[in-house]
N, C-alpha and C. Protein backbone atom coordinates (compact mmCIF):
# COMPACT_ATOMS: atom_id res chain seq x y z
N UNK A 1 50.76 106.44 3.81
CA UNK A 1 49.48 106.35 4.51
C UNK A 1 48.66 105.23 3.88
N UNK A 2 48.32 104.14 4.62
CA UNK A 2 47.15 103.26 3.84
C UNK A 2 45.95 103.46 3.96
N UNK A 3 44.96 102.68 3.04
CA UNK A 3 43.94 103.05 2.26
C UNK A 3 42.84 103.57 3.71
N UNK A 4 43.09 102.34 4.47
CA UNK A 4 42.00 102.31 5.77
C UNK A 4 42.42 103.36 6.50
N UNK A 5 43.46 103.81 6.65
CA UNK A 5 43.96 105.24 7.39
C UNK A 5 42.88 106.54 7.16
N UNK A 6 43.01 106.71 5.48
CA UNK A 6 42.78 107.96 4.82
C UNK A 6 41.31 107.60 4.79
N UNK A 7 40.72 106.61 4.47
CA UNK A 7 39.56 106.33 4.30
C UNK A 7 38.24 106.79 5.90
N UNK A 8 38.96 106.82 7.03
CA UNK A 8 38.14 106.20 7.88
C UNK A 8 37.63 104.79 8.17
N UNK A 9 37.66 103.98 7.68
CA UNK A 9 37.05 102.84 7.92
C UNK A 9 38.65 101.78 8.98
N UNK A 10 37.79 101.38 9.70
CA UNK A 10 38.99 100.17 10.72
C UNK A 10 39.06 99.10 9.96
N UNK A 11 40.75 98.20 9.93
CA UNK A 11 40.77 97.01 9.78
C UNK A 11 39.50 96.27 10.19
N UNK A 12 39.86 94.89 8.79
CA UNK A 12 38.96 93.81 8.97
C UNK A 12 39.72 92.76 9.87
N UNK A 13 39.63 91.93 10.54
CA UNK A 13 39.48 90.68 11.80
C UNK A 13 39.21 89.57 11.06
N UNK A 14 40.20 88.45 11.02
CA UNK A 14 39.64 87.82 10.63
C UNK A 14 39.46 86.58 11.63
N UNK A 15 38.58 86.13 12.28
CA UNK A 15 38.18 84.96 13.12
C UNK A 15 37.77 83.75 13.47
N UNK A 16 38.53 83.05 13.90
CA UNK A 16 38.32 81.72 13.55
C UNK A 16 37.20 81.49 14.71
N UNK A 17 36.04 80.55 14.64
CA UNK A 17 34.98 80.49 15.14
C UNK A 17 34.43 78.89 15.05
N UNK A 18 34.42 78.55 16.32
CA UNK A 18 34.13 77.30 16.58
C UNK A 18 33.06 76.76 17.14
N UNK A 19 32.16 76.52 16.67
CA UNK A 19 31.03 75.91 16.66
C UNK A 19 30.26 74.82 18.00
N UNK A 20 30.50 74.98 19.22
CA UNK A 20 30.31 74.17 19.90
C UNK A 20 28.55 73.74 20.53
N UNK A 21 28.40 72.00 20.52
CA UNK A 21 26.87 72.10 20.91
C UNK A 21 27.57 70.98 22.48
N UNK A 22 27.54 71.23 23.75
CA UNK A 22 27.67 70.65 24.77
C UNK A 22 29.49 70.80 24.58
N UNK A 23 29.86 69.42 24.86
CA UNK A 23 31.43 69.11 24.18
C UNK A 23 32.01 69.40 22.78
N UNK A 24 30.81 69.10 22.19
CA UNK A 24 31.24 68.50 20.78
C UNK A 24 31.52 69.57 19.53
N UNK A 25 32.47 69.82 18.77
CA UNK A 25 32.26 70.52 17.42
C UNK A 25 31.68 70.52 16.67
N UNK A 26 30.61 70.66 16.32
CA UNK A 26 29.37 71.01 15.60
C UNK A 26 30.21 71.83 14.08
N UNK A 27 31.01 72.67 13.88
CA UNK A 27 31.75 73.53 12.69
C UNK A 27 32.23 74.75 13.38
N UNK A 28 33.05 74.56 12.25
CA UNK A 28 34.22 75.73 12.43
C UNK A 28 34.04 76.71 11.10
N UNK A 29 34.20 77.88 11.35
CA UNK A 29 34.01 79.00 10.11
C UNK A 29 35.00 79.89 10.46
N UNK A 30 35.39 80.77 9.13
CA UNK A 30 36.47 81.55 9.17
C UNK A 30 35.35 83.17 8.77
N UNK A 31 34.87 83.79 10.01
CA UNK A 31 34.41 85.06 9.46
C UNK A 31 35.11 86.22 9.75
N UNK A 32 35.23 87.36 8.59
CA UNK A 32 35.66 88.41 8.67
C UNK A 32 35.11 89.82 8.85
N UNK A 33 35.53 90.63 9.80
CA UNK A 33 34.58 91.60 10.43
C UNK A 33 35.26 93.15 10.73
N UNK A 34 34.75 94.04 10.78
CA UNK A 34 35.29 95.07 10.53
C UNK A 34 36.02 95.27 12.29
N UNK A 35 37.03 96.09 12.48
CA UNK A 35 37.07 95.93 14.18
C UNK A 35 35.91 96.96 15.15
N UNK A 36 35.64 97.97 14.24
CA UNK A 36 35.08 99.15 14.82
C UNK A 36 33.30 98.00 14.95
N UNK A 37 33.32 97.49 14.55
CA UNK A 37 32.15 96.88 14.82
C UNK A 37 31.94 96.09 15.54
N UNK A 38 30.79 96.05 16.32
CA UNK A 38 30.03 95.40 17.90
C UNK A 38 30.27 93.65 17.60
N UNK A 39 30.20 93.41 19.26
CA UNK A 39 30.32 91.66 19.22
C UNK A 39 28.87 91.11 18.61
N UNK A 40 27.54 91.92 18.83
CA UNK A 40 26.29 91.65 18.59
C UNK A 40 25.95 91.87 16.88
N UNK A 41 27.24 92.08 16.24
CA UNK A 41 27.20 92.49 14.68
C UNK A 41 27.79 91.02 14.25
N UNK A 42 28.80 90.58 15.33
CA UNK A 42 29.56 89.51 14.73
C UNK A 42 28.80 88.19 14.97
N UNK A 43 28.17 88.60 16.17
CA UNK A 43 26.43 87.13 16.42
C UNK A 43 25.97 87.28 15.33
N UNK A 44 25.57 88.27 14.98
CA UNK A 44 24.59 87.80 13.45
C UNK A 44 25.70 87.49 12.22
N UNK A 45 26.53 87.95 12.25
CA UNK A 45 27.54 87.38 11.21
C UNK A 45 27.89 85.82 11.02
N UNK A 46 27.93 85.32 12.11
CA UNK A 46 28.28 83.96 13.23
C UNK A 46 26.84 82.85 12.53
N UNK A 47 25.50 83.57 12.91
CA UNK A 47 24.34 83.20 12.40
C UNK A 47 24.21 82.77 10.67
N UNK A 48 24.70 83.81 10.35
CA UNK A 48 24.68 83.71 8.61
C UNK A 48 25.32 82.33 8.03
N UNK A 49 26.76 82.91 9.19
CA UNK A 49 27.93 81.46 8.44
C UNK A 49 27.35 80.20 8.76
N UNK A 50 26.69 80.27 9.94
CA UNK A 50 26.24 78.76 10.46
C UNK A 50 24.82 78.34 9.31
N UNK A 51 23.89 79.24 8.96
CA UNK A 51 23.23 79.19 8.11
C UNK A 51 23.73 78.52 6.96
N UNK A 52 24.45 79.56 6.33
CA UNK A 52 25.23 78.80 4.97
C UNK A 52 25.68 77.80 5.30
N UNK A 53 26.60 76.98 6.44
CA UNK A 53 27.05 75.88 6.22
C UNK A 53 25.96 74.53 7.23
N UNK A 54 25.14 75.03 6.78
CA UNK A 54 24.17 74.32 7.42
C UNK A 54 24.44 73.56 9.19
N UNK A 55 24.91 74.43 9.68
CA UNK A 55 24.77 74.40 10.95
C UNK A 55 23.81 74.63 11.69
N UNK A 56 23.26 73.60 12.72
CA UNK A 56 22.08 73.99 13.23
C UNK A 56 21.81 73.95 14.63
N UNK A 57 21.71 75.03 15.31
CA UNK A 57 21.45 74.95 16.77
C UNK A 57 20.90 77.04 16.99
N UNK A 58 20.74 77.01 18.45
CA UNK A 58 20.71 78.26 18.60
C UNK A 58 22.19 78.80 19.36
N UNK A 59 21.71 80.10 18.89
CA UNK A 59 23.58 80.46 19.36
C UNK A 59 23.03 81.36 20.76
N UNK A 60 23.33 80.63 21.94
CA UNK A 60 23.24 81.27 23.57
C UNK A 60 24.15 82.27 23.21
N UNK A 61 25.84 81.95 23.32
CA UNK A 61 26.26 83.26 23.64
C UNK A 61 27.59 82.87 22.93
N UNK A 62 28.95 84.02 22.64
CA UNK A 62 30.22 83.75 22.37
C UNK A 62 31.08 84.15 23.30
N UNK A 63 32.04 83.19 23.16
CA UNK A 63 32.97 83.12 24.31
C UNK A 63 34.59 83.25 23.57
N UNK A 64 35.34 83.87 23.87
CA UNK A 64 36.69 83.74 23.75
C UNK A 64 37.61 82.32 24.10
N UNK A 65 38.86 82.14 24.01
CA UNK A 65 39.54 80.50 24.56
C UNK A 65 39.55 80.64 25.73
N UNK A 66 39.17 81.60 26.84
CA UNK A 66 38.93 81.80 28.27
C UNK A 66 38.45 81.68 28.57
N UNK A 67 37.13 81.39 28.09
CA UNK A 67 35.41 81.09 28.14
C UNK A 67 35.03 82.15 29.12
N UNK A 68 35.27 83.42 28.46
CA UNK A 68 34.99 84.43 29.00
C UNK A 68 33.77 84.88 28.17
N UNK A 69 32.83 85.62 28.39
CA UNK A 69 31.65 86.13 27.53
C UNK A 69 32.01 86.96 26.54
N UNK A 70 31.93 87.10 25.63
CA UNK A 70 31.99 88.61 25.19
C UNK A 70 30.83 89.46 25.23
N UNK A 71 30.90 90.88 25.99
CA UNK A 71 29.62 91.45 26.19
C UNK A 71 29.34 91.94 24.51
N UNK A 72 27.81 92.16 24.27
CA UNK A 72 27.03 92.43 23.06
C UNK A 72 27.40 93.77 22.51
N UNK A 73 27.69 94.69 23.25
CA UNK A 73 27.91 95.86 23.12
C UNK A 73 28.85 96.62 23.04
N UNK A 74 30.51 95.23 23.47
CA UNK A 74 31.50 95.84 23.00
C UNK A 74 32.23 95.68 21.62
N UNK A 75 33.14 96.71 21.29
CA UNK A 75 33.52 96.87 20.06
C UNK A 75 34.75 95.51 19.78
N UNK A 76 34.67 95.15 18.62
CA UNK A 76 35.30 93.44 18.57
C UNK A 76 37.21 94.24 18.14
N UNK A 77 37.14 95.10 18.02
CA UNK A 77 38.85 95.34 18.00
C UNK A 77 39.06 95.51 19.69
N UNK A 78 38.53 95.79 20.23
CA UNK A 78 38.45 95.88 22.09
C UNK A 78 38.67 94.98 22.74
N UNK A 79 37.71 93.44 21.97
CA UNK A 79 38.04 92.35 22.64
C UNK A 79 38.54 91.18 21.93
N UNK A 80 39.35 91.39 21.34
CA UNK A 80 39.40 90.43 19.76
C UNK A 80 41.05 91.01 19.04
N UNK A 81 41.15 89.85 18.77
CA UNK A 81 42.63 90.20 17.77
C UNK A 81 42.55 89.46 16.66
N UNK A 82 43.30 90.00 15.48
CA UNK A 82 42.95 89.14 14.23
C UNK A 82 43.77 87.73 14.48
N UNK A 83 42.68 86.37 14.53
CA UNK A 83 43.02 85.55 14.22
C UNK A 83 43.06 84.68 15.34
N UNK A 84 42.23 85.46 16.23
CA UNK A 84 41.78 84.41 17.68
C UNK A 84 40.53 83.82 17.12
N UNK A 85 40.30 82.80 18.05
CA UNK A 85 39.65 81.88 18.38
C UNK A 85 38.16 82.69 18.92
N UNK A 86 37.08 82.14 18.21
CA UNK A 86 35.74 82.59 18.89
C UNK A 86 34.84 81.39 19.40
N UNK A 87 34.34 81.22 20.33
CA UNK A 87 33.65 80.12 20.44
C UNK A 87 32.10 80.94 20.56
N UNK A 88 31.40 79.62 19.68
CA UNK A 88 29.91 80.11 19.10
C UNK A 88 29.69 78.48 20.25
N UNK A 89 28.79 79.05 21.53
CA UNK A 89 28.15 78.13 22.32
C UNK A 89 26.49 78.08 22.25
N UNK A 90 26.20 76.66 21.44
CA UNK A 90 25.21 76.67 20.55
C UNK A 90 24.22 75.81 21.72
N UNK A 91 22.78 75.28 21.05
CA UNK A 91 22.34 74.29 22.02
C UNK A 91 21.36 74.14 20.81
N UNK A 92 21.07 72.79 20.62
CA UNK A 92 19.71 72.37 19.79
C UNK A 92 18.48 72.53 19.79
N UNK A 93 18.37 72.52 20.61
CA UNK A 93 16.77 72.42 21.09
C UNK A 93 16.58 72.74 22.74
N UNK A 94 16.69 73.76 23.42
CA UNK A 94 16.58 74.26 24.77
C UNK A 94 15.54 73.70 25.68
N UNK A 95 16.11 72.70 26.07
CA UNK A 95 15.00 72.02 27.29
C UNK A 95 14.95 72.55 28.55
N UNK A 96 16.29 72.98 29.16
CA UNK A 96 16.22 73.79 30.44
C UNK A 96 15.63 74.91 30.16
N UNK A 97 14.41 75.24 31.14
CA UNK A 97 13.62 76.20 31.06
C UNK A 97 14.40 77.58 31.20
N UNK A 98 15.57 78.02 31.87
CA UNK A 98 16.11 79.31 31.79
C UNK A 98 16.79 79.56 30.74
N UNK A 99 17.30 78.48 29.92
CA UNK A 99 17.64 78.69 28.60
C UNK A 99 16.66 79.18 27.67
N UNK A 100 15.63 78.12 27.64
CA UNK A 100 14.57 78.61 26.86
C UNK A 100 13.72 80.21 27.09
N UNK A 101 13.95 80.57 28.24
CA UNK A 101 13.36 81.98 29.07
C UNK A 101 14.48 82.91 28.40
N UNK A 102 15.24 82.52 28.47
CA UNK A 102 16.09 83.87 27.50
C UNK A 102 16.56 83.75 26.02
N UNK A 103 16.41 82.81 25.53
CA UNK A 103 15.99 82.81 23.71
C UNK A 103 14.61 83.20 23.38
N UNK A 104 13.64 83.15 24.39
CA UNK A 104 12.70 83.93 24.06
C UNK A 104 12.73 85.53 24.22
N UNK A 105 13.58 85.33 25.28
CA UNK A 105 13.40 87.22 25.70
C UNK A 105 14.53 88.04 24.89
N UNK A 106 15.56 87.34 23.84
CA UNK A 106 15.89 88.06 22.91
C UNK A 106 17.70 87.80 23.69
N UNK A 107 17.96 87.36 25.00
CA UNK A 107 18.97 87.25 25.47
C UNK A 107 19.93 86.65 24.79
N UNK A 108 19.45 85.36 24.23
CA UNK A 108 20.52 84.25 23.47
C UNK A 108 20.64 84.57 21.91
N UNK A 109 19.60 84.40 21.20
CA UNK A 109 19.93 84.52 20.13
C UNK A 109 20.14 85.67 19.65
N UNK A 110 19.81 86.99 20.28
CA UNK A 110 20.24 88.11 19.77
C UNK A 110 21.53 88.47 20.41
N UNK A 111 21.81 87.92 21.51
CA UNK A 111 23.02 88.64 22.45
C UNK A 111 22.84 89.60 23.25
């Protein structure tokens, strides 16, 4: 029986996460995350790394290599496998007003 079995606690994920502002790669980070835990746990996780490596934009939303959304509320072993690809779809400075209407209303940067 292993440790995470007996313990309760779910494997960690580890995810490669790519940094995009329009086209361009902005950084890539390698974060690790528990699976039982939310996509809106791994936005702020996402936030931290970009922090530390001095990455700078706001993070709209994350997307899988399908450029599918991931909803905020689902669990990341649900939609996620160790060692996929996350795309962090960033923007600098939000000039389109519906962008900017939902980084204010908590849509973008919280998820």
């Amino acid at each position: 029986m292993s440790i995470c079995a007996s313990s309760g606690v779910g494997q960690k994920l580890r995810l490669n996460v790519v940094a995009l502002i329009g086209d361009g790669v902005v950084g890539r980070m390698l974060v690790a995350i528990d699976e039982d835990a939310s996509v809106e746990i791994l936005a702020t996780k996402i936030r931290a790394a970009m922090a530390k490596s001095r990455i700078e934009g706001c993070l709209l939303r994350l997307t899988n290599n399908q450029k599918s959304n991931l909803p905020a509320d689902e669990r990341i072993g649900d939609v996620m496998q160790d060692g996929e690809e996350v795309i962090a779809v960033l923007t600098r400075d939000p000039e389109d007003p519906v962008v900017r209407q939902q980084l204010m209303g908590g849509l973008g940067n919280s998820l």
